[in-house]
N, C-alpha and C. Protein backbone atom coordinates (compact mmCIF):
# COMPACT_ATOMS: atom_id res chain seq x y z
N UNK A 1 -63.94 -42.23 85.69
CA UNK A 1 -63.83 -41.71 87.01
C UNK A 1 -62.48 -41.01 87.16
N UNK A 2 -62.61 -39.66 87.80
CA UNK A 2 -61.33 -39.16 87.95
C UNK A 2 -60.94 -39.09 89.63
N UNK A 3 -59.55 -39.23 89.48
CA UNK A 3 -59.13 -39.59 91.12
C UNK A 3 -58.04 -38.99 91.42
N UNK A 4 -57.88 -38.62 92.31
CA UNK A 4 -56.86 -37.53 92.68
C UNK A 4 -55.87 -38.82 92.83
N UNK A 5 -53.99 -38.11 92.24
CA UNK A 5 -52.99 -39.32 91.99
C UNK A 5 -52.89 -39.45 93.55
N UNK A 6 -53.06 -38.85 94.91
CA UNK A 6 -52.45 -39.75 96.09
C UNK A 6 -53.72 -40.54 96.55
N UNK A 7 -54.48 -41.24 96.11
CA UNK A 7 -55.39 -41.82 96.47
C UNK A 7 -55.41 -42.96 95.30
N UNK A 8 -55.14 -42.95 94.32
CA UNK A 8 -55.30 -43.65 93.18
C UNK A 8 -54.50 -44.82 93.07
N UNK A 9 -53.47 -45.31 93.94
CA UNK A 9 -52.59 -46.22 93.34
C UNK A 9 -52.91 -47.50 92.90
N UNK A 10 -53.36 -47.77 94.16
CA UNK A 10 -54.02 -49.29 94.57
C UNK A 10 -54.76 -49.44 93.47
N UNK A 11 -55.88 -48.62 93.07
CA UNK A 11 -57.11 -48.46 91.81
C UNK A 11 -56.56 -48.76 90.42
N UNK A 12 -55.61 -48.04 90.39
CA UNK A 12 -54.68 -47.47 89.39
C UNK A 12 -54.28 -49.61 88.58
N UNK A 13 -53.42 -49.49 90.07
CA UNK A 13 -52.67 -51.35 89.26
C UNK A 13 -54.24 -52.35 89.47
N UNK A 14 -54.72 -51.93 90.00
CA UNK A 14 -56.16 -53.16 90.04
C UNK A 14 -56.56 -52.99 88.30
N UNK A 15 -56.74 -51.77 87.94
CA UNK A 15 -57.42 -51.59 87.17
C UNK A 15 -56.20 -52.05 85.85
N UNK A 16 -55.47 -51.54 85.71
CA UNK A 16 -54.71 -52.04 84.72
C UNK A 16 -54.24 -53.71 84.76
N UNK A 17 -53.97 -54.19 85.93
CA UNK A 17 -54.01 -55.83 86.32
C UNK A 17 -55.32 -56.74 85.49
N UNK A 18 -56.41 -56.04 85.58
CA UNK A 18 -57.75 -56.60 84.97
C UNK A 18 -57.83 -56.01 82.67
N UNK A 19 -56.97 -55.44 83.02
CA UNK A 19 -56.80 -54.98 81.56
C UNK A 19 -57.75 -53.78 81.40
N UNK A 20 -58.04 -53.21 81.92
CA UNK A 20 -58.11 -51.67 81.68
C UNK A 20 -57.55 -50.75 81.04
N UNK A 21 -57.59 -50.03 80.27
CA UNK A 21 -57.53 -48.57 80.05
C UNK A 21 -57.15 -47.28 81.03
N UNK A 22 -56.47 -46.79 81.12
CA UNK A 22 -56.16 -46.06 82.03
C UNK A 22 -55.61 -44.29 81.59
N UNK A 23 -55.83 -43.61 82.06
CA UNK A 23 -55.35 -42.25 82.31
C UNK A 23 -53.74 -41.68 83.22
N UNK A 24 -52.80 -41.43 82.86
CA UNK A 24 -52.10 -41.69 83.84
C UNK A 24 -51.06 -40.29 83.66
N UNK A 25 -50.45 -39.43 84.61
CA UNK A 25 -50.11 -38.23 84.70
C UNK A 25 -48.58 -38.57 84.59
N UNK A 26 -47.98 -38.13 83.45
CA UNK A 26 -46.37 -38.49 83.29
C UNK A 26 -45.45 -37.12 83.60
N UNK A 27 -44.33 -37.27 83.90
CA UNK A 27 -43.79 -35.92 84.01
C UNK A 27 -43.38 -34.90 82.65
N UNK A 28 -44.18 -35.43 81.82
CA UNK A 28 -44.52 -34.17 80.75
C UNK A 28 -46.22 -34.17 80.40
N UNK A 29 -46.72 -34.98 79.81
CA UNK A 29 -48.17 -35.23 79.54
C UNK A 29 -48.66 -36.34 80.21
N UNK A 30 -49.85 -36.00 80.28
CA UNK A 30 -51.01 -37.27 80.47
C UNK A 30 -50.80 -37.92 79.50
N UNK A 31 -50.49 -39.47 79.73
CA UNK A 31 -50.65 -40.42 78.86
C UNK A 31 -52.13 -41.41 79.21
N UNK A 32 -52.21 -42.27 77.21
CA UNK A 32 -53.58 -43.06 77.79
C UNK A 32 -52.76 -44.22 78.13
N UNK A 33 -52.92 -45.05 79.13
CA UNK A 33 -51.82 -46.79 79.09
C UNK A 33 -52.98 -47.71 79.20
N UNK A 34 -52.03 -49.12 78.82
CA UNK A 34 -52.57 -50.47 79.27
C UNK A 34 -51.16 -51.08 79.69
N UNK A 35 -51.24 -51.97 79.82
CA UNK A 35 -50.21 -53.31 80.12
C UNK A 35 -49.79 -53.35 78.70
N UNK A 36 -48.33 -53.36 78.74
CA UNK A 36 -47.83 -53.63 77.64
C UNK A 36 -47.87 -54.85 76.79
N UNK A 37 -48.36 -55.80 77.97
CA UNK A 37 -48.16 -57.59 77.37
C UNK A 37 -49.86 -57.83 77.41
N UNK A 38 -50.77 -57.24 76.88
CA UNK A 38 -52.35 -57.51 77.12
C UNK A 38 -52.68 -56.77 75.67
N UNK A 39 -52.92 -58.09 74.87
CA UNK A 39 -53.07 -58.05 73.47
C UNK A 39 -54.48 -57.05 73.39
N UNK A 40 -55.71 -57.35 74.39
CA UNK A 40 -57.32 -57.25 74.12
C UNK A 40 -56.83 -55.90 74.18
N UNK A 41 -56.57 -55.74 75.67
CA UNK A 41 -56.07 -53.84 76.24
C UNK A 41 -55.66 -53.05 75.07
N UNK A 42 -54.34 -53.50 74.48
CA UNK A 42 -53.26 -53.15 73.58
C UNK A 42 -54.40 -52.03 72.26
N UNK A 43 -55.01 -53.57 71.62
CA UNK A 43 -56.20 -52.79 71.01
C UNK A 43 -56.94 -52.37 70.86
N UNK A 44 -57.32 -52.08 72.02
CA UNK A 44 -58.54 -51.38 72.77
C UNK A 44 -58.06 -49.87 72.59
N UNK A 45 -56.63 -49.63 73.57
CA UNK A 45 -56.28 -48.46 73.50
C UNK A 45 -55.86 -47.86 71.82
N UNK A 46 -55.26 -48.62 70.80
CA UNK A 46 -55.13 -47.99 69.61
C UNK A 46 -57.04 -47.68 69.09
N UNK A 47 -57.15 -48.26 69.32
CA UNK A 47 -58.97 -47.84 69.09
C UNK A 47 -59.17 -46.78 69.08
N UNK A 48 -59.10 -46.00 71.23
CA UNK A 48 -59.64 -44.94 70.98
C UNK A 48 -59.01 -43.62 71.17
N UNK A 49 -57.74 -44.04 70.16
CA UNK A 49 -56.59 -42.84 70.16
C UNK A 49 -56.82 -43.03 68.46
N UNK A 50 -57.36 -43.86 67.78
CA UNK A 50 -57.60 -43.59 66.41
C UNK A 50 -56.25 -43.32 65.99
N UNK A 51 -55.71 -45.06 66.35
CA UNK A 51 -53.85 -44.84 65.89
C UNK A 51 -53.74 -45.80 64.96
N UNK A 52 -52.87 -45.67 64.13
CA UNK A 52 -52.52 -46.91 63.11
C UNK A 52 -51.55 -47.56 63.74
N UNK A 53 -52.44 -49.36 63.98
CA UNK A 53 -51.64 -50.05 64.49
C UNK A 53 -49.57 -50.30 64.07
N UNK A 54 -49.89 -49.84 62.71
CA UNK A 54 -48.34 -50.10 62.27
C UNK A 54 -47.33 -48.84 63.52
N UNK A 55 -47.87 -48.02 63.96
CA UNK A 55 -47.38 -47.24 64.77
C UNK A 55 -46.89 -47.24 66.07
N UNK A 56 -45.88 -47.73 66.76
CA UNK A 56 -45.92 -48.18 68.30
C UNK A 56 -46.22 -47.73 69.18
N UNK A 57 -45.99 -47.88 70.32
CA UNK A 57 -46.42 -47.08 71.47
C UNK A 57 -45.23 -46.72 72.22
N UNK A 58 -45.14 -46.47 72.99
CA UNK A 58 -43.49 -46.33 73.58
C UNK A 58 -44.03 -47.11 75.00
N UNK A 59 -43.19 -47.58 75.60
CA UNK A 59 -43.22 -48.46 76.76
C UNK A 59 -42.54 -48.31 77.95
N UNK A 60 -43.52 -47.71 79.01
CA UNK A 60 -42.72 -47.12 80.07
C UNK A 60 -42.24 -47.83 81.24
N UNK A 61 -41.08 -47.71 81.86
CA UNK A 61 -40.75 -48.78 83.00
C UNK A 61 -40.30 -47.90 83.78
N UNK A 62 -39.90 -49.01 85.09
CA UNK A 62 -39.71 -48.04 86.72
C UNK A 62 -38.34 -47.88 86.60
N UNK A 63 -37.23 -48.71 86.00
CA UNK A 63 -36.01 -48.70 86.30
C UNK A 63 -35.25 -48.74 85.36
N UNK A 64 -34.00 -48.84 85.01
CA UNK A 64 -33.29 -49.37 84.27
C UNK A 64 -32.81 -50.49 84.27
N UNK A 65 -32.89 -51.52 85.30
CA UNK A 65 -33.13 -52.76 85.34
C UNK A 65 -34.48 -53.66 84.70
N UNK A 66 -35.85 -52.61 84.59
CA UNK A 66 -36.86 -53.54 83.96
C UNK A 66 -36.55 -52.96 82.37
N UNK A 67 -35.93 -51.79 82.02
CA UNK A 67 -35.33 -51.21 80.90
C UNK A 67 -34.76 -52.49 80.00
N UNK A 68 -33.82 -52.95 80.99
CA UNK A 68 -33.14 -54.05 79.98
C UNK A 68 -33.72 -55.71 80.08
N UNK A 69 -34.51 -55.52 80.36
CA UNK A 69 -35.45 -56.91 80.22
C UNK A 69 -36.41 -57.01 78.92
N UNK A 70 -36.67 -55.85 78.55
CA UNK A 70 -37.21 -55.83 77.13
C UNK A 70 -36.28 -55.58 75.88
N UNK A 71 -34.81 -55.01 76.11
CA UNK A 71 -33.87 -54.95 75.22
C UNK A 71 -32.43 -55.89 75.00
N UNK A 72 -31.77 -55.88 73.88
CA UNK A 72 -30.79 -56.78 73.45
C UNK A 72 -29.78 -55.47 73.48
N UNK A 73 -30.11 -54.32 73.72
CA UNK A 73 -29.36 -52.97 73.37
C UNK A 73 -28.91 -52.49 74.97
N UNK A 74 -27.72 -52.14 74.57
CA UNK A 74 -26.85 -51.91 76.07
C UNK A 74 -27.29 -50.15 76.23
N UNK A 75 -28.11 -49.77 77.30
CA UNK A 75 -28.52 -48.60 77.59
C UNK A 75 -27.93 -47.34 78.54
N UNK A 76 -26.99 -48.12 78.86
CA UNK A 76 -26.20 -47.44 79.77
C UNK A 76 -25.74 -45.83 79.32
N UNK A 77 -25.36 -45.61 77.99
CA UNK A 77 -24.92 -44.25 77.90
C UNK A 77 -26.49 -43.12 77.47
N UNK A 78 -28.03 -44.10 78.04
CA UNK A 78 -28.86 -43.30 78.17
C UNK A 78 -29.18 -42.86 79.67
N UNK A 79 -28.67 -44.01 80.76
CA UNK A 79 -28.61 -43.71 81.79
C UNK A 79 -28.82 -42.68 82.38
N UNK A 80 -27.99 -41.61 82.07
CA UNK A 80 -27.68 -40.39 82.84
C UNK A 80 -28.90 -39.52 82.68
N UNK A 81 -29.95 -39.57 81.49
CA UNK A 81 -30.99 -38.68 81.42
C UNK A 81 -32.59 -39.77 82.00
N UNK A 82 -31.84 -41.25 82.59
CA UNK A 82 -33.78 -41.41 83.24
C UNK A 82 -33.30 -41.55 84.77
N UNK A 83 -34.04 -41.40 85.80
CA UNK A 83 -35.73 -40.93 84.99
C UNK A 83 -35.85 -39.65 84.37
N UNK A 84 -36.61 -39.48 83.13
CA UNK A 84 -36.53 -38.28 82.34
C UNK A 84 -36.92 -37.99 81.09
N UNK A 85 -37.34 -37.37 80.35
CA UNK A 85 -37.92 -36.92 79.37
C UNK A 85 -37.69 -37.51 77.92
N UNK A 86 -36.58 -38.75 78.24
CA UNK A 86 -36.01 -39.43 76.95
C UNK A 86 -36.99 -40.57 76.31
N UNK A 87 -37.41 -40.98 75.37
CA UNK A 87 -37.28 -42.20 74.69
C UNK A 87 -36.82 -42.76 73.91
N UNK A 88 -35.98 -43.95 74.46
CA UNK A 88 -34.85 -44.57 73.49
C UNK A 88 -35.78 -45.93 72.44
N UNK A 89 -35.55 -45.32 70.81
CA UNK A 89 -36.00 -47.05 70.63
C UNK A 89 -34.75 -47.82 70.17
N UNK A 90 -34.27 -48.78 70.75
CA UNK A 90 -33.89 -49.73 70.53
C UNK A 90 -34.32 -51.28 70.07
N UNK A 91 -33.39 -52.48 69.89
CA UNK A 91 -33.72 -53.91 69.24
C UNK A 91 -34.62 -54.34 70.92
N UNK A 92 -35.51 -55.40 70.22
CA UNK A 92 -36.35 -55.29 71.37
C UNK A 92 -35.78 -57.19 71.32
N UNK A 93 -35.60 -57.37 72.71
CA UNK A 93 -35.44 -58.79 73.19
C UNK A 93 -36.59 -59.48 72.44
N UNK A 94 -35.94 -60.56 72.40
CA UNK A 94 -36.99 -61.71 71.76
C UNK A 94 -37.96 -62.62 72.86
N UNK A 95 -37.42 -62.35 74.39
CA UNK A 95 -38.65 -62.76 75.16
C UNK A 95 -39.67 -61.56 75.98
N UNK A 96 -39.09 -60.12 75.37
CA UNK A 96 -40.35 -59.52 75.66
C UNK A 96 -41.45 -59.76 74.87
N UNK A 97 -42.71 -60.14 75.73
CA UNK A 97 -43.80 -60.00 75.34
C UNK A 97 -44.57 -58.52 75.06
N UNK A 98 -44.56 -57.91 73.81
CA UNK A 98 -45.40 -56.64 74.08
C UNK A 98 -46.16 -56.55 73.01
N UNK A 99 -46.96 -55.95 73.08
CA UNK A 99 -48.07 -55.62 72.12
C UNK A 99 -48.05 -54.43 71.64
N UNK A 100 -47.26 -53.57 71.36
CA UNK A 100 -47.53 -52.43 71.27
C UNK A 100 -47.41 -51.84 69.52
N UNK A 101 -47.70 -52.64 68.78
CA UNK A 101 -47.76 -52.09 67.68
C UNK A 101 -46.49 -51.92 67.11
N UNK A 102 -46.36 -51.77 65.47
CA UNK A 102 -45.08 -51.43 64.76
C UNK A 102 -44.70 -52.75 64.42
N UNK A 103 -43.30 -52.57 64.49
CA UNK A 103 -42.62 -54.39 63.92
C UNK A 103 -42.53 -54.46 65.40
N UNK A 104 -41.97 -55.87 65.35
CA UNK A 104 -41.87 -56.38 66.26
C UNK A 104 -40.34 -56.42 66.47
N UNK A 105 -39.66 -55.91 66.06
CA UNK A 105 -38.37 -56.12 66.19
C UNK A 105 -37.84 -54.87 67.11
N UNK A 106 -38.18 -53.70 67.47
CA UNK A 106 -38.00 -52.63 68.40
C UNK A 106 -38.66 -52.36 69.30
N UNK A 107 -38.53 -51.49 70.24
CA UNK A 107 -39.03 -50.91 71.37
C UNK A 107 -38.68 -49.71 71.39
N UNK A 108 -39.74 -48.57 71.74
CA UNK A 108 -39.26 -47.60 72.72
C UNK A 108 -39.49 -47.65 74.12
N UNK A 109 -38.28 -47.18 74.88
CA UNK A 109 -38.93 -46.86 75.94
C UNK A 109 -38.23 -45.94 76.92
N UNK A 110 -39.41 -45.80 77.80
CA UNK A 110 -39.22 -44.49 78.40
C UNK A 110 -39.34 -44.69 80.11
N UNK A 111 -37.92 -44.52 80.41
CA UNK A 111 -38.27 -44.13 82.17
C UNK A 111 -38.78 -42.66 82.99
N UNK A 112 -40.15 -42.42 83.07
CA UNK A 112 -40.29 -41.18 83.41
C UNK A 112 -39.91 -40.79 84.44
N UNK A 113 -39.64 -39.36 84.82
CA UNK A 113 -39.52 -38.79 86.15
C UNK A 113 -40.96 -38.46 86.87
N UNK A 114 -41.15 -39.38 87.27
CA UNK A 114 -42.79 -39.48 87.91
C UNK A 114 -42.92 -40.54 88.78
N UNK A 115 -42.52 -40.70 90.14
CA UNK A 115 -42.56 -41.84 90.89
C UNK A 115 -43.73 -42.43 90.70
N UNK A 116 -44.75 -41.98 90.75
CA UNK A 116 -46.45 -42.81 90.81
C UNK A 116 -46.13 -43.60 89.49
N UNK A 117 -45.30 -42.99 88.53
CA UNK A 117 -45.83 -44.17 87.37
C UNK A 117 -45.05 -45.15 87.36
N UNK A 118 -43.46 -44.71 88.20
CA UNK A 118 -42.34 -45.72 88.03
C UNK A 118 -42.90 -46.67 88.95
N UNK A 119 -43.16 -46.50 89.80
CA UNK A 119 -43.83 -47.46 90.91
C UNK A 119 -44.61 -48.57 90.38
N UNK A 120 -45.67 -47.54 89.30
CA UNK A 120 -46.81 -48.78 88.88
C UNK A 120 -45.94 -49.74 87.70
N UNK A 121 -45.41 -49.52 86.88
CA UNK A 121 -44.48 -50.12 86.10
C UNK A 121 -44.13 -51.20 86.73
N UNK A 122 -43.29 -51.22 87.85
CA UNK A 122 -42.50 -51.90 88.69
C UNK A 122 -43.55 -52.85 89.35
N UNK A 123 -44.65 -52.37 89.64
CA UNK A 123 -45.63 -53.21 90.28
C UNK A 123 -46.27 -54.46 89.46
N UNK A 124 -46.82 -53.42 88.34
CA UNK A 124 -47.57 -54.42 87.07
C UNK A 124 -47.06 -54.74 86.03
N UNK A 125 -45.85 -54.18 85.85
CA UNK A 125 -44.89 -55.08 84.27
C UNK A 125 -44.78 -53.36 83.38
N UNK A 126 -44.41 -53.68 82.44
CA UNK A 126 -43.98 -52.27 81.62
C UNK A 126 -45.56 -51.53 81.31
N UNK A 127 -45.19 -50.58 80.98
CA UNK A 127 -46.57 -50.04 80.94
C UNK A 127 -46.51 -49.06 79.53
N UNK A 128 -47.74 -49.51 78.22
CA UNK A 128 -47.48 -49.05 77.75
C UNK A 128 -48.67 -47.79 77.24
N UNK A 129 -48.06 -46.73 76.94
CA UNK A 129 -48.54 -45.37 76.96
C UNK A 129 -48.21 -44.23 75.70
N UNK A 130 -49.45 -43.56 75.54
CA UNK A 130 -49.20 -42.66 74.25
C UNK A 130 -49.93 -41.85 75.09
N UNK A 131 -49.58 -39.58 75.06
CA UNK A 131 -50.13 -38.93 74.97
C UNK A 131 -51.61 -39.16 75.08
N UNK A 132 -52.54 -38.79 76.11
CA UNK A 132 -53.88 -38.64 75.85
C UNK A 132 -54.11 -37.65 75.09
N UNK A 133 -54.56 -37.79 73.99
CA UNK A 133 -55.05 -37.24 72.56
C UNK A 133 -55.26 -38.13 71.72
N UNK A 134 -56.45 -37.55 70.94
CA UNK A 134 -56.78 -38.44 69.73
C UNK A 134 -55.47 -38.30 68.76
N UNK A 135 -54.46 -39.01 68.05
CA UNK A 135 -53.69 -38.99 67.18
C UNK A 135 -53.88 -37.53 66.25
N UNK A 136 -52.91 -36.81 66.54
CA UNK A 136 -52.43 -36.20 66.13
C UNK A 136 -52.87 -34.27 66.14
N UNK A 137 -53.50 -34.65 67.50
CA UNK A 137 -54.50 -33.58 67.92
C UNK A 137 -53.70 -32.89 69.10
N UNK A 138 -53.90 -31.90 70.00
CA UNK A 138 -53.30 -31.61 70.89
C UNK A 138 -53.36 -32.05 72.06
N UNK A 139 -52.37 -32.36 73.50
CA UNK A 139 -52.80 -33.24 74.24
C UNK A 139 -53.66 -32.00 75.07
N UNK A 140 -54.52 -32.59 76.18
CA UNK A 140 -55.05 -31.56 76.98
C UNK A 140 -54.18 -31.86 78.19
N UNK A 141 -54.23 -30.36 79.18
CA UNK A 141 -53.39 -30.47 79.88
C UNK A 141 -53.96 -30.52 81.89
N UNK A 142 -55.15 -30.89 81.42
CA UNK A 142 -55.99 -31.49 82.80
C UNK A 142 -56.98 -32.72 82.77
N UNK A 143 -56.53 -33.14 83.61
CA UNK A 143 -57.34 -34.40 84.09
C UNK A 143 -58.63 -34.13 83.25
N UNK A 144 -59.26 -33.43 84.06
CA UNK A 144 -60.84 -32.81 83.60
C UNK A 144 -61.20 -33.27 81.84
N UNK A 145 -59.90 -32.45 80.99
CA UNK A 145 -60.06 -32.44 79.56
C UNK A 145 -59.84 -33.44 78.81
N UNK A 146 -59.25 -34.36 79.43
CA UNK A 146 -58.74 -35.65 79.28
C UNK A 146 -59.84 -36.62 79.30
N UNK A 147 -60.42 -36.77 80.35
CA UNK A 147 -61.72 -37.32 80.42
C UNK A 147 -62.99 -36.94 79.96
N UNK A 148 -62.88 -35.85 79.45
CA UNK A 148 -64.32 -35.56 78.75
C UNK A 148 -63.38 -35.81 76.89
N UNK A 149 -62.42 -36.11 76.85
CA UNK A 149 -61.90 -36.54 75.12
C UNK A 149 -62.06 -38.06 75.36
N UNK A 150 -61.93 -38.65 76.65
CA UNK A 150 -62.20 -40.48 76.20
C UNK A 150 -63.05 -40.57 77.50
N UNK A 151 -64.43 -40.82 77.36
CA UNK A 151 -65.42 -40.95 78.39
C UNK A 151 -65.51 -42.06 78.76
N UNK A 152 -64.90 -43.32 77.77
CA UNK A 152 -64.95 -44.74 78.03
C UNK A 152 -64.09 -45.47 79.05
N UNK A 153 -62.85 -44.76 79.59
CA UNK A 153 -61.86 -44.45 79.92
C UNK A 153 -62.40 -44.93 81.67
N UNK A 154 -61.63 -46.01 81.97
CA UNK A 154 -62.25 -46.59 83.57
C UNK A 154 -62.16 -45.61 84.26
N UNK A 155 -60.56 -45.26 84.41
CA UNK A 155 -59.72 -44.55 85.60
C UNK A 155 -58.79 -43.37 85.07
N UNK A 156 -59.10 -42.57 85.34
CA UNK A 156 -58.38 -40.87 85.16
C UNK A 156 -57.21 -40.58 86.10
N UNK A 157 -56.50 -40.53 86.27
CA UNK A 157 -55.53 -40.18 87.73
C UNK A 157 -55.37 -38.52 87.73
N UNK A 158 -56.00 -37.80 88.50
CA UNK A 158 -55.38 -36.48 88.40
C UNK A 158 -54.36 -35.94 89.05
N UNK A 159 -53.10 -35.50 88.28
CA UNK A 159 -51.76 -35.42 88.54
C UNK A 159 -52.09 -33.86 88.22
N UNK A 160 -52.71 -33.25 88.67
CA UNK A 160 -52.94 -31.86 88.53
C UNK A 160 -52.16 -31.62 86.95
N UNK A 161 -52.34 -30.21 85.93
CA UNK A 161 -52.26 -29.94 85.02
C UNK A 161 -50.39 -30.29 85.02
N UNK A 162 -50.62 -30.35 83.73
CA UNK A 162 -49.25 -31.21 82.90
C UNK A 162 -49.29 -30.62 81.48
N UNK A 163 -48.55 -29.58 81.51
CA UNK A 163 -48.23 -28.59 80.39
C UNK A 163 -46.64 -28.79 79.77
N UNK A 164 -46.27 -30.14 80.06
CA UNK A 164 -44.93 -30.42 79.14
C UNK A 164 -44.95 -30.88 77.61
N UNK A 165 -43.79 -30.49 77.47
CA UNK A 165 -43.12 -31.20 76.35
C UNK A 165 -42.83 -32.18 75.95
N UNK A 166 -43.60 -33.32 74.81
CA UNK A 166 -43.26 -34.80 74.81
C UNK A 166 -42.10 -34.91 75.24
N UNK A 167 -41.97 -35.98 75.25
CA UNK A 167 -40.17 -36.93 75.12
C UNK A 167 -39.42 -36.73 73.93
N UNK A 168 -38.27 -36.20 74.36
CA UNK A 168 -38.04 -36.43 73.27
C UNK A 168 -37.23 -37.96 72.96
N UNK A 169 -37.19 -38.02 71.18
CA UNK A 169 -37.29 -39.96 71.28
C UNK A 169 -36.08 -40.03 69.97
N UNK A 170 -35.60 -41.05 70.34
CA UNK A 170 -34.32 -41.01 69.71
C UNK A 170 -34.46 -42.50 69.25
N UNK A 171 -33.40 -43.00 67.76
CA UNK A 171 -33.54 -43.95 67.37
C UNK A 171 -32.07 -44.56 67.78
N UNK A 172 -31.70 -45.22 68.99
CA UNK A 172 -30.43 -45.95 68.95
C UNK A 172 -30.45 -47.27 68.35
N UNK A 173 -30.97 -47.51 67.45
CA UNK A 173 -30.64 -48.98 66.64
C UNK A 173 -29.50 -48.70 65.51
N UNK A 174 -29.13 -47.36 65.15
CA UNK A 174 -28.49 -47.02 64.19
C UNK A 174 -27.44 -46.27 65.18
N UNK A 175 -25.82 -46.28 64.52
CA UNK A 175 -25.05 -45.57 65.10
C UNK A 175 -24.57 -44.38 63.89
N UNK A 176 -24.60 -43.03 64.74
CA UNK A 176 -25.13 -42.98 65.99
C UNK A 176 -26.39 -42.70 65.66
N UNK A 177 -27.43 -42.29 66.89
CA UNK A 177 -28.11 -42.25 67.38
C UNK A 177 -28.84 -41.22 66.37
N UNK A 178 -30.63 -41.39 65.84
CA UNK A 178 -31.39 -40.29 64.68
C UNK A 178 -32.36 -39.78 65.82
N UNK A 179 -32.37 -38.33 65.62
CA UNK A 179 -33.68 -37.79 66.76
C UNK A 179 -34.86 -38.37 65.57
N UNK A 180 -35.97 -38.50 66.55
CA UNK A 180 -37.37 -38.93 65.51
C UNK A 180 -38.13 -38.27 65.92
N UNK A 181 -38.02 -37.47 67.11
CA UNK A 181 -38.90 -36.26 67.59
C UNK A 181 -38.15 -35.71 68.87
N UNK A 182 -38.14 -34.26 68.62
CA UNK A 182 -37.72 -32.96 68.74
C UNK A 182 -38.50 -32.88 70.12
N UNK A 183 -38.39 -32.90 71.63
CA UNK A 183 -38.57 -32.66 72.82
C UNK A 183 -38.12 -32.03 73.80
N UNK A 184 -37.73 -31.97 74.92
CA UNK A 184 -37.20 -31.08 75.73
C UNK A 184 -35.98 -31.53 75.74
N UNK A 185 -35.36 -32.56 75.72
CA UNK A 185 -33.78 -32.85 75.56
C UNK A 185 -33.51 -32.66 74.04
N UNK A 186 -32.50 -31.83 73.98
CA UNK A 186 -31.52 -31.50 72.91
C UNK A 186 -30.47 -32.60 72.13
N UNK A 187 -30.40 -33.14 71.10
CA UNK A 187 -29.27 -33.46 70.98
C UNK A 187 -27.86 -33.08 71.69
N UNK A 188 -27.84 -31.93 71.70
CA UNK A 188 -26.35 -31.58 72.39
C UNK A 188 -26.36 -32.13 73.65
N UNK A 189 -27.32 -31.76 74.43
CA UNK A 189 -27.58 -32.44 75.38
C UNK A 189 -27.54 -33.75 76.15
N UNK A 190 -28.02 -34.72 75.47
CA UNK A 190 -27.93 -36.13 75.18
C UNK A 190 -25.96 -36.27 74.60
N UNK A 191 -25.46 -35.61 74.19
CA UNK A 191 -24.36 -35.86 73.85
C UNK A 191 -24.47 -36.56 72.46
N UNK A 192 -25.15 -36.38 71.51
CA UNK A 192 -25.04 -36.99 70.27
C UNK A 192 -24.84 -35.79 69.10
């Protein structure tokens, strides 16, 4: 079902609260999410993105306060670029619960510039999200195309077309800091 994003909220955390699958409009791409701490969800969604579980997901939150509840890594000199187009992976706390694939010893994550999603984050716990696209395919850049690539898919949010540029995602576990993908923030930029 597709739903226009100012009508969707309420739907939106019901549906992900029950472990759903979800569609969700980020301020670069449509991502697919679940709950980051919902093992069934977790693999549900690598399913039907046809991802190799060794691969993570990046994990989106409302603040930089729920930021450092999943990390042992001091984030502050990423500060200045969320909400925003960054994903930092850092050492991941030992009482976050997440499912998101890879080792278990990191996290990425990402505060978007997208109130509807920071909101839901904040509402239902971190939220974790990859590009709607099958792995390694192109994302589509409307609701519409999105939902006819995963038909299984509860809830669609349409955030009208979303023609950005991933995140770009940086590795701060190492000093300094390795780009791991090339996005709309620059190294120079970021100051590294």
């Amino acid at each position: 079902m597709i739903v226009p994003m100012d009508e969707a909220f309420s739907m939106t955390m019901a549906a992900l609260r029950r472990g759903a699958i979800v569609v969700i409009p980020t301020d670069t791409v449509y991502g697919i999410a679940a709950r980051a701490d919902d093992p069934d969800a977790m693999t549900r969604l690598f399913e039907l993105k046809g991802r190799d579980a060794g691969k993570s997901i990046a994990v989106l939150v409302g603040d930089l306060g729920q930021a450092r509840t999943l990390t042992t890594h001091r984030l502050d000199r990423f500060a200045p670029f969320w909400p925003g187009p960054l994903t930092v992976v850092v050492d991941r706390a030992a009482a976050a619960v997440l499912h998101i694939g890879g080792t278990a010893t990191t996290v990425g994550i990402r505060c978007p510039d997208d109130a509807f999603v920071r909101r839901l984050a904040l509402e239902v716990g971190p939220i974790a999200a990859s590009s709607a696209n099958e792995s390694g395919a192109p994302t589509p850049a409307t609701a519409g195309e999105v939902a006819a690539l995963f038909p299984s898919v509860s809830l669609v949010v349409d955030g009208g077309p979303r023609r950005g540029v991933a995140s770009t995602v940086i590795d701060a576990t190492v000093d300094p800091p390795v780009l791991l993908r090339a996005g709309s923030l620059s190294l120079a930029t970021l100051g590294l």
